[in-house]
PDB file of N, CA and C in Angstrom:
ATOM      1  N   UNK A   1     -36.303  19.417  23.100  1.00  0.00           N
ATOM      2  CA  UNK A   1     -35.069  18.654  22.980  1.00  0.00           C
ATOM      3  C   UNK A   1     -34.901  18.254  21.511  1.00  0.00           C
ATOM      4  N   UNK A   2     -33.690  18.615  20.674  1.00  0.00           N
ATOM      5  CA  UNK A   2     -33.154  18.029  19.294  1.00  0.00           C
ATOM      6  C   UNK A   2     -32.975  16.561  19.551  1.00  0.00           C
ATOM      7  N   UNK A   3     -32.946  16.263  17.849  1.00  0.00           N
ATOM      8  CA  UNK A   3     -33.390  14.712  17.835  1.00  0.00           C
ATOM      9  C   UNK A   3     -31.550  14.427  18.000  1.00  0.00           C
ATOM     10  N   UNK A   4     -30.863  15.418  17.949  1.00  0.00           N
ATOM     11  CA  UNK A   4     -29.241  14.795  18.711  1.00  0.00           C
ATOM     12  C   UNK A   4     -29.483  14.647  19.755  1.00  0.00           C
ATOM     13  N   UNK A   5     -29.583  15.759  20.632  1.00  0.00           N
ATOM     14  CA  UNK A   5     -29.761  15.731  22.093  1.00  0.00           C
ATOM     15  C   UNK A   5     -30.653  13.973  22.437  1.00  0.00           C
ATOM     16  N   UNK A   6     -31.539  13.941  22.036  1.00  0.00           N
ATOM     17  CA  UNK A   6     -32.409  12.473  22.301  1.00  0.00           C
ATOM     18  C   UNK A   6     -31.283  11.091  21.921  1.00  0.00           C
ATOM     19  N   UNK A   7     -30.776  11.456  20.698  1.00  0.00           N
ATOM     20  CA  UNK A   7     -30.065  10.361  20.570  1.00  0.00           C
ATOM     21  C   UNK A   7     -29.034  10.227  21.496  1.00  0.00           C
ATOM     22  N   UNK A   8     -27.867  10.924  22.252  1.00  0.00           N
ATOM     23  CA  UNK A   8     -27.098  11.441  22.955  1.00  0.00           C
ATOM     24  C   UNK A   8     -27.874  10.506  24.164  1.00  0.00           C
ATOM     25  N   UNK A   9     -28.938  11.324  24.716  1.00  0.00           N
ATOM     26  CA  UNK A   9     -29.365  10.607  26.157  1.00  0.00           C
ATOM     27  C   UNK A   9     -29.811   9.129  25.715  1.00  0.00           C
ATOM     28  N   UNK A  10     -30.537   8.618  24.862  1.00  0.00           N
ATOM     29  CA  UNK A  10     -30.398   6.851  24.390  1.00  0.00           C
ATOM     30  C   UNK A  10     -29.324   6.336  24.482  1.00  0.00           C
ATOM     31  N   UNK A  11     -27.884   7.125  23.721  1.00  0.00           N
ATOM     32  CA  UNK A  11     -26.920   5.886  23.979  1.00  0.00           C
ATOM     33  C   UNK A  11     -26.206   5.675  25.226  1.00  0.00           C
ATOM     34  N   UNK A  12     -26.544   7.167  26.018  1.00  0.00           N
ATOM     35  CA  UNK A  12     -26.005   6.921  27.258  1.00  0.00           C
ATOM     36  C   UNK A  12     -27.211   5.364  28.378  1.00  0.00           C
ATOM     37  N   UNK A  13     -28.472   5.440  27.921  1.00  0.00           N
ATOM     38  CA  UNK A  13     -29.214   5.243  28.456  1.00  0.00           C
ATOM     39  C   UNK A  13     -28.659   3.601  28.082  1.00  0.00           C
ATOM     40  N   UNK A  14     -28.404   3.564  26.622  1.00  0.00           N
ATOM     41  CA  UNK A  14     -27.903   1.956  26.168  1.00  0.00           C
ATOM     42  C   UNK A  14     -26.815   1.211  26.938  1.00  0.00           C
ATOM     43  N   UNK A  15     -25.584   2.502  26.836  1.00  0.00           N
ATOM     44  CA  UNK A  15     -24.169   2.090  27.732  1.00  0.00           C
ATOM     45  C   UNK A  15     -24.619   1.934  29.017  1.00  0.00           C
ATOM     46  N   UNK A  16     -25.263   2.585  29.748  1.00  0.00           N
ATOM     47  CA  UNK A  16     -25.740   2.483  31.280  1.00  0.00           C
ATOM     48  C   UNK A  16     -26.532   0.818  31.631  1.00  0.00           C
ATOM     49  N   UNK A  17     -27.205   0.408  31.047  1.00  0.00           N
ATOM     50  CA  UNK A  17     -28.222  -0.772  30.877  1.00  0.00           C
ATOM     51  C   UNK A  17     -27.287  -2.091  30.654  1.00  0.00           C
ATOM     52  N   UNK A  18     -26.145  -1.747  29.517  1.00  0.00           N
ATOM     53  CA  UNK A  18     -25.612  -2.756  28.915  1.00  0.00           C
ATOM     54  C   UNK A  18     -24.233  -3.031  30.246  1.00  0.00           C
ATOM     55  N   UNK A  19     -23.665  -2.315  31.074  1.00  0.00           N
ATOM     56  CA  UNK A  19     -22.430  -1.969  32.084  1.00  0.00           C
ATOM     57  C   UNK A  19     -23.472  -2.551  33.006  1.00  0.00           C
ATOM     58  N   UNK A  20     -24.536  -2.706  33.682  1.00  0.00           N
ATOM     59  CA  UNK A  20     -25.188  -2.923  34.687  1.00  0.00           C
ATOM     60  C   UNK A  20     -25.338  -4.874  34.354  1.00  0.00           C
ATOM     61  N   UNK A  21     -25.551  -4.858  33.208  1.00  0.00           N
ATOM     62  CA  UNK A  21     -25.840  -6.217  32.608  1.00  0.00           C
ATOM     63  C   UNK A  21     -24.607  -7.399  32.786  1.00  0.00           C
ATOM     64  N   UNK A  22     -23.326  -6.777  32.333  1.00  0.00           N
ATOM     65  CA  UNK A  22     -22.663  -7.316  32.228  1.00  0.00           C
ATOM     66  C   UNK A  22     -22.075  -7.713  33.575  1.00  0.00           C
ATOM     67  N   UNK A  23     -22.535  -6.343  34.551  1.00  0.00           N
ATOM     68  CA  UNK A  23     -21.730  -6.714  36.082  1.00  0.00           C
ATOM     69  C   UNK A  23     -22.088  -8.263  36.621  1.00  0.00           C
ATOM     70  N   UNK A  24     -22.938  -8.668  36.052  1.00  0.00           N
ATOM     71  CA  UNK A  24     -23.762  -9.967  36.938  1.00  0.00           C
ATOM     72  C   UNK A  24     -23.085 -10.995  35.900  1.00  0.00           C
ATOM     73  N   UNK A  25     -22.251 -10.986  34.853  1.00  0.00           N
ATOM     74  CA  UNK A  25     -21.832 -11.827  33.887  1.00  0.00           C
ATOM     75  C   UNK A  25     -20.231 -13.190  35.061  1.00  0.00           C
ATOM     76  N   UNK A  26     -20.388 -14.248  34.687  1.00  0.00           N
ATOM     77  CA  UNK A  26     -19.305 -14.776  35.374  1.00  0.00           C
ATOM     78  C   UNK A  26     -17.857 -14.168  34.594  1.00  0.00           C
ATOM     79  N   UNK A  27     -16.950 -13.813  35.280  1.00  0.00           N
ATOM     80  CA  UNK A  27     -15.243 -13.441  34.321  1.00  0.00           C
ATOM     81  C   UNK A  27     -15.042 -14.111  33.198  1.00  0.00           C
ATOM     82  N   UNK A  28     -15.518 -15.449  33.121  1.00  0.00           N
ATOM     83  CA  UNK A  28     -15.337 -16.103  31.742  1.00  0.00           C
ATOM     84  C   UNK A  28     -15.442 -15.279  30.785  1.00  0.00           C
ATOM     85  N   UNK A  29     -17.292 -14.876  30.205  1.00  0.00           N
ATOM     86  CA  UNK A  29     -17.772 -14.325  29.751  1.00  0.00           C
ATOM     87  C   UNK A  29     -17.308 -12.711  29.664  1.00  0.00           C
ATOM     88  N   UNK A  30     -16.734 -12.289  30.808  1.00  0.00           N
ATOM     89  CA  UNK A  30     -16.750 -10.585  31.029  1.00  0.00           C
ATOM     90  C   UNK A  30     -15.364 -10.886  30.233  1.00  0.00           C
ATOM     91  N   UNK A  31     -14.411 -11.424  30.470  1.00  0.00           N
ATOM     92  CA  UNK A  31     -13.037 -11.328  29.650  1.00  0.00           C
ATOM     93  C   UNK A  31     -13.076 -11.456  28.094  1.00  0.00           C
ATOM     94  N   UNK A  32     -14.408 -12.340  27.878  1.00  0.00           N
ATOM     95  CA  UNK A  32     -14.525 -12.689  26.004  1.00  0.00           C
ATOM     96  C   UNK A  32     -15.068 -11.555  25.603  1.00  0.00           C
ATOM     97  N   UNK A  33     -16.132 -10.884  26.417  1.00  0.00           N
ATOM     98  CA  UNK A  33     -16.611  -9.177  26.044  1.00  0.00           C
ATOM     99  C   UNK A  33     -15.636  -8.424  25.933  1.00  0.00           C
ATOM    100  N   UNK A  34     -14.421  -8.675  27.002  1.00  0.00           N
ATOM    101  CA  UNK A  34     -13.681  -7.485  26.805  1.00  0.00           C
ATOM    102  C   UNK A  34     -12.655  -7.305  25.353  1.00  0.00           C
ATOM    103  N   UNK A  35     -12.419  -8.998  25.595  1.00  0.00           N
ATOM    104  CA  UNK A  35     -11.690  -9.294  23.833  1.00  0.00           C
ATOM    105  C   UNK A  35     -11.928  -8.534  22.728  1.00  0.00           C
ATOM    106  N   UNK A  36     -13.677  -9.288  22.897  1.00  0.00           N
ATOM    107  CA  UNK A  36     -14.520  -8.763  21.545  1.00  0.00           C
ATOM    108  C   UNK A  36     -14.294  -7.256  21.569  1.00  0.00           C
ATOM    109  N   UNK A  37     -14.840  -6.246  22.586  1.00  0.00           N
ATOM    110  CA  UNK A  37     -14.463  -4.533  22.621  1.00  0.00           C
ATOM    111  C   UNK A  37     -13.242  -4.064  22.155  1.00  0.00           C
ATOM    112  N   UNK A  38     -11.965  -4.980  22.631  1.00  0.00           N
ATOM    113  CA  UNK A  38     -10.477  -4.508  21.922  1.00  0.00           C
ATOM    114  C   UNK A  38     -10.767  -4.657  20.801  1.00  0.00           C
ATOM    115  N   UNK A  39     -11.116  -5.683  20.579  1.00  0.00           N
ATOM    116  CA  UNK A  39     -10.760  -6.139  18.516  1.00  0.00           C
ATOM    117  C   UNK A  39     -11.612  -5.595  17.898  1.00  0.00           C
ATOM    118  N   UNK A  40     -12.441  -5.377  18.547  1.00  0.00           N
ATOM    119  CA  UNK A  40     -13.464  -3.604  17.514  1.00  0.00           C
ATOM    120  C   UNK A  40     -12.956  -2.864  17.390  1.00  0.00           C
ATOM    121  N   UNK A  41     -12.571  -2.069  19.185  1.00  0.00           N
ATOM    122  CA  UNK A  41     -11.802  -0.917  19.139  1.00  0.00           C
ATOM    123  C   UNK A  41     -10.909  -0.603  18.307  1.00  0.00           C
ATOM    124  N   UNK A  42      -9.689  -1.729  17.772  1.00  0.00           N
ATOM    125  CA  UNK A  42      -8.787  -1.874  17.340  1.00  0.00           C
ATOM    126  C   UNK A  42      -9.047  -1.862  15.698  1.00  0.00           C
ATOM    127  N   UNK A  43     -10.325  -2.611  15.282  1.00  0.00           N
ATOM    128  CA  UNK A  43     -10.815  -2.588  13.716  1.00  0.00           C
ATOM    129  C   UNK A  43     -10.906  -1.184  13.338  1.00  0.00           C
ATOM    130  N   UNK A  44     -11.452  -0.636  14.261  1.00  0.00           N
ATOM    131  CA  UNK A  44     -12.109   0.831  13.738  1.00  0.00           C
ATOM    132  C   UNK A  44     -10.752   1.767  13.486  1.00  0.00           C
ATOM    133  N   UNK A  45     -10.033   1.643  14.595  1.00  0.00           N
ATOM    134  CA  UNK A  45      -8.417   2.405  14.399  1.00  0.00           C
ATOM    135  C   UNK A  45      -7.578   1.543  13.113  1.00  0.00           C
ATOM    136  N   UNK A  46      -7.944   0.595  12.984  1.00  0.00           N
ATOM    137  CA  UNK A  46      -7.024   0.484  11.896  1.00  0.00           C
ATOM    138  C   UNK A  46      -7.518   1.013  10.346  1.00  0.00           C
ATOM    139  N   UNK A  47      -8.892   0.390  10.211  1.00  0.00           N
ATOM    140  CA  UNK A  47      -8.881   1.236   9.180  1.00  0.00           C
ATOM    141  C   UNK A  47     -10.730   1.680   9.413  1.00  0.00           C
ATOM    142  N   UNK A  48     -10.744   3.081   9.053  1.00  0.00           N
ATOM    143  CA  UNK A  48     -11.926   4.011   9.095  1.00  0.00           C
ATOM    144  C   UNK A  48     -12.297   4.763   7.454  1.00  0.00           C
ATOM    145  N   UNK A  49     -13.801   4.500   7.248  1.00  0.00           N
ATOM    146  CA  UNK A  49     -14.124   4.698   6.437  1.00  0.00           C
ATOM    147  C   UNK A  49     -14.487   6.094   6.290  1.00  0.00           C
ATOM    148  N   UNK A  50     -13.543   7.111   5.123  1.00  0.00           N
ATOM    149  CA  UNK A  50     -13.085   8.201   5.549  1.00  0.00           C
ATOM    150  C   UNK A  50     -15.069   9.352   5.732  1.00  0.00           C
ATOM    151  N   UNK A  51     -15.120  10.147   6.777  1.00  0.00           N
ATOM    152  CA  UNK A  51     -16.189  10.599   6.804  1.00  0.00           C
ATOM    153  C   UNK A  51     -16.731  11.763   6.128  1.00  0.00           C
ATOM    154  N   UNK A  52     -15.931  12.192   4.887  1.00  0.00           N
ATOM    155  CA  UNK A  52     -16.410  12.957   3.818  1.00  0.00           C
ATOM    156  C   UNK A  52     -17.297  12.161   2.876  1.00  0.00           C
ATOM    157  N   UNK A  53     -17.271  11.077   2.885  1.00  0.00           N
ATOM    158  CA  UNK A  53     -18.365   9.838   1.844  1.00  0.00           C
ATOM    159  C   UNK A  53     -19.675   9.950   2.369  1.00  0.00           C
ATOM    160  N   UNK A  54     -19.635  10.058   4.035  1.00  0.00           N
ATOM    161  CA  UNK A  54     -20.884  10.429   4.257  1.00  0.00           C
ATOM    162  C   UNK A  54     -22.245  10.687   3.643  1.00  0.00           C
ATOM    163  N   UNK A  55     -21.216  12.090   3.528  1.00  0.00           N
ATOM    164  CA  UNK A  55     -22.251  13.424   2.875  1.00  0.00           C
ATOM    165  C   UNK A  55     -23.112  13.482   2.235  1.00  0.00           C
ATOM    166  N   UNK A  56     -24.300  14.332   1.866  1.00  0.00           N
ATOM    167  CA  UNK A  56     -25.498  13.410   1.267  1.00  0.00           C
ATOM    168  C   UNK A  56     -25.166  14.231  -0.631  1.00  0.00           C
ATOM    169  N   UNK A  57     -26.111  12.906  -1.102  1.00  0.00           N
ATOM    170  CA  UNK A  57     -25.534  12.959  -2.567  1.00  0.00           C
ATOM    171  C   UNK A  57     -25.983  14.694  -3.186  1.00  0.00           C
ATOM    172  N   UNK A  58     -27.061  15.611  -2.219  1.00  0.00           N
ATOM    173  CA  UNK A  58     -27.285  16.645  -3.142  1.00  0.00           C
ATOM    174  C   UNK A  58     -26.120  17.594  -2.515  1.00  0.00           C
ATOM    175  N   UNK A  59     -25.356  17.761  -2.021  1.00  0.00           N
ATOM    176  CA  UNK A  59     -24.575  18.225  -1.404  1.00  0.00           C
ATOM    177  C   UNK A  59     -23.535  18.411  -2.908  1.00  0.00           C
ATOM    178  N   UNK A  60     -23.475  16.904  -2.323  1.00  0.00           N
ATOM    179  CA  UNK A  60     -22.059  16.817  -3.840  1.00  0.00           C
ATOM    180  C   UNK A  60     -21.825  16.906  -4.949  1.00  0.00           C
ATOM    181  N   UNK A  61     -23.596  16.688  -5.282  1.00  0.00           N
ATOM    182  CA  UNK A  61     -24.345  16.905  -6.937  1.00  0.00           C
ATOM    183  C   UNK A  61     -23.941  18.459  -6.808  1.00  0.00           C
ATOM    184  N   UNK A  62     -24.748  19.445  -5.449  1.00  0.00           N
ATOM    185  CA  UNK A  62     -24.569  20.906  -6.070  1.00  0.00           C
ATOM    186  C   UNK A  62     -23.233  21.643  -6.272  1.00  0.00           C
ATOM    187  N   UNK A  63     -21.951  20.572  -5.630  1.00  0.00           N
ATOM    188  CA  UNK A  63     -20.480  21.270  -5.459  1.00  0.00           C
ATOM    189  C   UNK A  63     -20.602  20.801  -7.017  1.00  0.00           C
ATOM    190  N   UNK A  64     -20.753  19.563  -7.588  1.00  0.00           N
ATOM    191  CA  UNK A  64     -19.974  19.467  -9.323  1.00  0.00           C
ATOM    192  C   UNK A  64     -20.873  20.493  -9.822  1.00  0.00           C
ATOM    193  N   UNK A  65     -22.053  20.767  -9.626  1.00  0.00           N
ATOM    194  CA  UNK A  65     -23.039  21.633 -10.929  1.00  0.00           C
ATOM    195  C   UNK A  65     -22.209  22.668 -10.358  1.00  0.00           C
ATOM    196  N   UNK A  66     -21.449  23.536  -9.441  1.00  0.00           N
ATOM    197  CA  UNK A  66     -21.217  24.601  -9.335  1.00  0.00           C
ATOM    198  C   UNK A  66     -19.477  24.533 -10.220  1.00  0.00           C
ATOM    199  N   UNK A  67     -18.868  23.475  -9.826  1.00  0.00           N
ATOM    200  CA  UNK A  67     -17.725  23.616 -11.131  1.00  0.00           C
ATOM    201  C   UNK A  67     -17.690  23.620 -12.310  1.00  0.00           C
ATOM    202  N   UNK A  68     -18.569  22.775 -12.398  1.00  0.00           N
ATOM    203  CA  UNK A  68     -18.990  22.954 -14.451  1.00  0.00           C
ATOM    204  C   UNK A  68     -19.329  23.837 -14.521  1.00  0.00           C
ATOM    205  N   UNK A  69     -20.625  25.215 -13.956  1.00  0.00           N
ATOM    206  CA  UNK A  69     -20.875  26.299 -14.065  1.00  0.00           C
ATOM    207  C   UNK A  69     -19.507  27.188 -14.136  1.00  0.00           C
ATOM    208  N   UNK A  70     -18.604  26.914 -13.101  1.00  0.00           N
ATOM    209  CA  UNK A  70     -17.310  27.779 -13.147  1.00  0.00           C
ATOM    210  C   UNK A  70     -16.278  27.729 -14.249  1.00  0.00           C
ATOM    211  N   UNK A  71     -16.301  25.989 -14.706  1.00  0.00           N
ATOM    212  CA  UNK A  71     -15.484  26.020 -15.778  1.00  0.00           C
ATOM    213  C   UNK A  71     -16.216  26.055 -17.070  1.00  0.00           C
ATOM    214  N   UNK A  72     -17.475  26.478 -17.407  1.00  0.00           N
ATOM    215  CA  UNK A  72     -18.077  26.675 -18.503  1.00  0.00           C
ATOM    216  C   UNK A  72     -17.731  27.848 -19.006  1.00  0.00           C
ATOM    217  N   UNK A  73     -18.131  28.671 -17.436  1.00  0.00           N
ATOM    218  CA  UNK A  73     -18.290  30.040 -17.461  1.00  0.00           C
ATOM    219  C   UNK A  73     -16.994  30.771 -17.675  1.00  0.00           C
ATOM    220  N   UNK A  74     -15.846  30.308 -17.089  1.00  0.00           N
ATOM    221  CA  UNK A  74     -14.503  31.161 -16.949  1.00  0.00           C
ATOM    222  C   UNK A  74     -13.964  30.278 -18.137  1.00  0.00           C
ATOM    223  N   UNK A  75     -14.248  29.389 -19.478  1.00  0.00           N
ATOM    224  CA  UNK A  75     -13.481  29.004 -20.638  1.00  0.00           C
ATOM    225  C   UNK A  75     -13.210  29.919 -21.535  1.00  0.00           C
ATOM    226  N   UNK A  76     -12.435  30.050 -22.075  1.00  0.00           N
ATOM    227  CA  UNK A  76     -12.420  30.807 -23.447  1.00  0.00           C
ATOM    228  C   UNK A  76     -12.122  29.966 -24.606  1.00  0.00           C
ATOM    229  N   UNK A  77     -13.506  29.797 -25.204  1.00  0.00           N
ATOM    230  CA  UNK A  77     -13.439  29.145 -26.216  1.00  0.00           C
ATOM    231  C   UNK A  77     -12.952  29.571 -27.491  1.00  0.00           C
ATOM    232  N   UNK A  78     -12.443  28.815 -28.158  1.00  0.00           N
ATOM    233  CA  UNK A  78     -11.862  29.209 -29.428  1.00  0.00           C
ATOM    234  C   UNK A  78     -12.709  29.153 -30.555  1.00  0.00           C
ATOM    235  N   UNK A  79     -13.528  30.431 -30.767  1.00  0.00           N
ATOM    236  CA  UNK A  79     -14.102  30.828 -31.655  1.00  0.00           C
ATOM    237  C   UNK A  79     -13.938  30.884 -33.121  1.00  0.00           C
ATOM    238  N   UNK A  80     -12.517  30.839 -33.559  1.00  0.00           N
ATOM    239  CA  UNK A  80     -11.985  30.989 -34.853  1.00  0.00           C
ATOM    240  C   UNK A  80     -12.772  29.707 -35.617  1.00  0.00           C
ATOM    241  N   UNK A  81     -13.217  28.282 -35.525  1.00  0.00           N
ATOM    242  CA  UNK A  81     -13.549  27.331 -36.237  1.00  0.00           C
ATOM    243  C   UNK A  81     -14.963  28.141 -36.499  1.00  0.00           C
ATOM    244  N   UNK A  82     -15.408  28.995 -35.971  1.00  0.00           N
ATOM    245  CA  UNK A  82     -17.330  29.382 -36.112  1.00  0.00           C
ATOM    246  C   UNK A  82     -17.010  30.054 -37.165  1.00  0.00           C
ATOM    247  N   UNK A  83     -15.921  30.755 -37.364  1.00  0.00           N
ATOM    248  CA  UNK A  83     -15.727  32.154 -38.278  1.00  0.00           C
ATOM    249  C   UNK A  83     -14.996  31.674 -39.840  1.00  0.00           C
ATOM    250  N   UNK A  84     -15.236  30.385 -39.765  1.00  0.00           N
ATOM    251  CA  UNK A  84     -14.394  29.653 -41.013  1.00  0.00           C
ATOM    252  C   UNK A  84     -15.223  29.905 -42.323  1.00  0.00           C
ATOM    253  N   UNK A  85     -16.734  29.535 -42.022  1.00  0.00           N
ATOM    254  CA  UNK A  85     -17.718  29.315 -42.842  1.00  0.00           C
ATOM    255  C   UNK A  85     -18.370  30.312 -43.342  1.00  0.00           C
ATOM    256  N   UNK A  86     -18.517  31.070 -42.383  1.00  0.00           N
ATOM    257  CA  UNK A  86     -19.439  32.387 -42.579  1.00  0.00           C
ATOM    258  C   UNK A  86     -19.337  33.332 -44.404  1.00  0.00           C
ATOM    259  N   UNK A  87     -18.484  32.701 -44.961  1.00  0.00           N
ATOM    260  CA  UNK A  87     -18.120  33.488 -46.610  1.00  0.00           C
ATOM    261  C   UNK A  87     -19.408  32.706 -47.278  1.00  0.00           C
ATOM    262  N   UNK A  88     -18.989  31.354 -46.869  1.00  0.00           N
ATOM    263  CA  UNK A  88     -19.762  30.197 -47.446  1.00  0.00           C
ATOM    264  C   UNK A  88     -20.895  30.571 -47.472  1.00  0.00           C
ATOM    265  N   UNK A  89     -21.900  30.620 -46.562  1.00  0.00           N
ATOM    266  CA  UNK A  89     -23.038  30.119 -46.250  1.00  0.00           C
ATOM    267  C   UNK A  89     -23.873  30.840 -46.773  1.00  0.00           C
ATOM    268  N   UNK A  90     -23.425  32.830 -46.966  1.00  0.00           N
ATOM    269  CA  UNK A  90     -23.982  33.297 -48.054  1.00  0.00           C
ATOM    270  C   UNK A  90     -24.393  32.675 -48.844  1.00  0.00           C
ATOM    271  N   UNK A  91     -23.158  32.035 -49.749  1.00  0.00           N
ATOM    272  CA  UNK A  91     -23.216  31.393 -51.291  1.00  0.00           C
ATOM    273  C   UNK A  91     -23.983  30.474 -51.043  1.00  0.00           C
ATOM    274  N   UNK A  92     -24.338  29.091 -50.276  1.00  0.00           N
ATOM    275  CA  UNK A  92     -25.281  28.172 -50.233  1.00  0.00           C
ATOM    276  C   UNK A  92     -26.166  28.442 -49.604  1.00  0.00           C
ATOM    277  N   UNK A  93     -26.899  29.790 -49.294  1.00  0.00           N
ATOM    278  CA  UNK A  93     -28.268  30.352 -48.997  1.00  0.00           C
ATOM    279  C   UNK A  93     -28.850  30.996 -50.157  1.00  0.00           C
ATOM    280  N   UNK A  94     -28.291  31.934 -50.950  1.00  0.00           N
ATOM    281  CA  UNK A  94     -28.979  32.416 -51.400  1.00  0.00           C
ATOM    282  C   UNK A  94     -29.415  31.373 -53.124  1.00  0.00           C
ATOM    283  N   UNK A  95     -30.540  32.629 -53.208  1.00  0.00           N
ATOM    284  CA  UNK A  95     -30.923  31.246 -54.721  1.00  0.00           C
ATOM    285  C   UNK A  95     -30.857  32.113 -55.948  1.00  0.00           C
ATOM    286  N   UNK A  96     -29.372  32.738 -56.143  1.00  0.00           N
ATOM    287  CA  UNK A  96     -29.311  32.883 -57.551  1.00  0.00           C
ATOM    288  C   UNK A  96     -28.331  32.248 -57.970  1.00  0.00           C
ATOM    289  N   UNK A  97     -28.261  32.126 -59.490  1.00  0.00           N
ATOM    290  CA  UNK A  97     -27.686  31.049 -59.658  1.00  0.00           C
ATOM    291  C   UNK A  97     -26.482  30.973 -59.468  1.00  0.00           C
ATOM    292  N   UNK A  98     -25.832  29.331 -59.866  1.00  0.00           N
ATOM    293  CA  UNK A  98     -24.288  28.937 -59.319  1.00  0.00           C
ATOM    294  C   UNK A  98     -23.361  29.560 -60.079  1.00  0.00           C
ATOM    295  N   UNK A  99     -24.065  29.712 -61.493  1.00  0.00           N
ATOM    296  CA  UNK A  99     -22.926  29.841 -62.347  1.00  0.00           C
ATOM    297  C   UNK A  99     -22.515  31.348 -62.673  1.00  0.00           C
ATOM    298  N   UNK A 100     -23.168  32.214 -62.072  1.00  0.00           N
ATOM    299  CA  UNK A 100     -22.515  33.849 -61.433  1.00  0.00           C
ATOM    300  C   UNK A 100     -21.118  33.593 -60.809  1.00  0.00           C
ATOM    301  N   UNK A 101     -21.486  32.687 -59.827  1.00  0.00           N
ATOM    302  CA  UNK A 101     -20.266  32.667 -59.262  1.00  0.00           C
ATOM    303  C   UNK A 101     -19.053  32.304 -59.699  1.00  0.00           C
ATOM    304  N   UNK A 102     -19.069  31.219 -61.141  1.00  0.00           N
ATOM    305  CA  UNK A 102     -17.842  30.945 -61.429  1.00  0.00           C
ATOM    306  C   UNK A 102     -17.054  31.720 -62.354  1.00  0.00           C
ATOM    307  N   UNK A 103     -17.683  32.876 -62.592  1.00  0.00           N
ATOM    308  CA  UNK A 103     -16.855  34.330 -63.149  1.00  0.00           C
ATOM    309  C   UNK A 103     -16.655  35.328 -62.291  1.00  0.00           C
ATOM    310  N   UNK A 104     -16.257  35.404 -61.243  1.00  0.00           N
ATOM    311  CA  UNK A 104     -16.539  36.220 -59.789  1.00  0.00           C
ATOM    312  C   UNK A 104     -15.397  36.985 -60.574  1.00  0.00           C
ATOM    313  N   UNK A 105     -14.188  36.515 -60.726  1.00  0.00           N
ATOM    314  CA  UNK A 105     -13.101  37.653 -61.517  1.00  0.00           C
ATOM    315  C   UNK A 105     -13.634  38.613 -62.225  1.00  0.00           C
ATOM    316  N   UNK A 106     -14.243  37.895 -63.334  1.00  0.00           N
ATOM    317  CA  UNK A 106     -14.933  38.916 -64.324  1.00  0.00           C
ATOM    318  C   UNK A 106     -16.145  39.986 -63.818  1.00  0.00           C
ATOM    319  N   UNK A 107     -17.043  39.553 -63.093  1.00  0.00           N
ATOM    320  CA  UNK A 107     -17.402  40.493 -62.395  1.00  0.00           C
ATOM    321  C   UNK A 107     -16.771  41.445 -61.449  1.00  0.00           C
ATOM    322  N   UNK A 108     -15.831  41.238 -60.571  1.00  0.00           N
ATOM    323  CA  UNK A 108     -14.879  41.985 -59.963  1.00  0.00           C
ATOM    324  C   UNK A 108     -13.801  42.891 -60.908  1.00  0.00           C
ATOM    325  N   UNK A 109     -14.013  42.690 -62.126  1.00  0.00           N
ATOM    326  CA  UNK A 109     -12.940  43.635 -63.068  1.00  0.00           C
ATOM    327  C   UNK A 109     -14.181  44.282 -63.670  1.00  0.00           C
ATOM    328  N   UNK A 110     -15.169  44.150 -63.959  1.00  0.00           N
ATOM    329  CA  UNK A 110     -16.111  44.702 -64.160  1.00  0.00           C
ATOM    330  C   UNK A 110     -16.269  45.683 -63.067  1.00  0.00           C
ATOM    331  N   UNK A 111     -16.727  45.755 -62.181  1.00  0.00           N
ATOM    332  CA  UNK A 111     -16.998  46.357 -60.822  1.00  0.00           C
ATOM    333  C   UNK A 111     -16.123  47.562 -61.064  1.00  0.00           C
ATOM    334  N   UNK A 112     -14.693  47.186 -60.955  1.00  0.00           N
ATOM    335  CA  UNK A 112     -13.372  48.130 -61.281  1.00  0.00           C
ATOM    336  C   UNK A 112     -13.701  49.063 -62.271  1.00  0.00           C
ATOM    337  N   UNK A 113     -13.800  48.448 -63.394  1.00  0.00           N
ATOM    338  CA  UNK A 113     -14.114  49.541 -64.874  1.00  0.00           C
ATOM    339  C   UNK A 113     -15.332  50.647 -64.722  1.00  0.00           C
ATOM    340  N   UNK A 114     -16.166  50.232 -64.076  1.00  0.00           N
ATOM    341  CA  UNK A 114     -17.410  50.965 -63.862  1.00  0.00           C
ATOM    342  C   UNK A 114     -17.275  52.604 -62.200  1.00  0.00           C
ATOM    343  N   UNK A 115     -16.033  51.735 -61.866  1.00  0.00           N
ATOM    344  CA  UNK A 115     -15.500  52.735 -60.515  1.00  0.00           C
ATOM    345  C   UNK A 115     -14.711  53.435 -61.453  1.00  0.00           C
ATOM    346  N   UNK A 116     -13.695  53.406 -62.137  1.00  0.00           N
ATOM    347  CA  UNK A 116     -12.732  54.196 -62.863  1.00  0.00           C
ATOM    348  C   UNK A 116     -13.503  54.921 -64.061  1.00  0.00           C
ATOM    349  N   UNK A 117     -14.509  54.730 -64.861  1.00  0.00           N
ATOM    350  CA  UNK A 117     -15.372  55.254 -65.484  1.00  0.00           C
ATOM    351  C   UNK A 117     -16.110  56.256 -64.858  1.00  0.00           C
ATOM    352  N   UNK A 118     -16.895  56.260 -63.453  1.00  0.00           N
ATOM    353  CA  UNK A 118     -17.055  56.843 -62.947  1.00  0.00           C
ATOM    354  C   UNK A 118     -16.874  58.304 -62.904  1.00  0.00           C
TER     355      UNK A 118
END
């Protein structure tokens, strides 16, 4: 027998015990029970605490890790800011000196003369 099935035959076993109990109650009492049962009945229909909250927290942990995976995965990131630097980083890696660089013209017309000489 599942531990539903067990629970299932307990509450019948509870309602059965508790209906036998009450038969021996004077009407006073059986009418204030019955009160009390409406105005439950009636709490629960008015407002119910919705039963998706339930659910247990790894459940719901693995639905968000599976959207962030989806929206990580299906983004298209905009790559152009990575591709800004890349001229740069040559120039502040390597270690010859700075001041090559501030005749880059003159070397580049140089470069030219030595292709047309050619």
């Amino acid at each position: 027998m599942s531990d539903k099935e067990r629970h299932i035959k307990f509450l019948k076993q509870v309602k059965k015990v508790l209906a036998e109990g009450a038969e021996g109650l004077d009407p006073g009492t059986q009418s204030r029970l019955t009160q009390i049962r409406r105005k439950a009945i009636e709490s629960k229909t008015a407002w119910s605490f919705p039963s998706w909250l339930y659910q247990p927290a790894l459940q719901w942990s693995a639905v968000a890790c599976a959207l962030l995976l989806g929206v990580l995965y299906f983004a298209d990131p905009d790559k152009s800011h990575y591709q800004l630097g890349l001229e740069d980083i040559d120039l502040l890696a390597s270690t010859d000196v700075l001041e090559l660089y501030e005749d880059l013209e003159f070397y580049a017309w140089l470069a030219e003369e030595n292709v047309e000489a050619s």
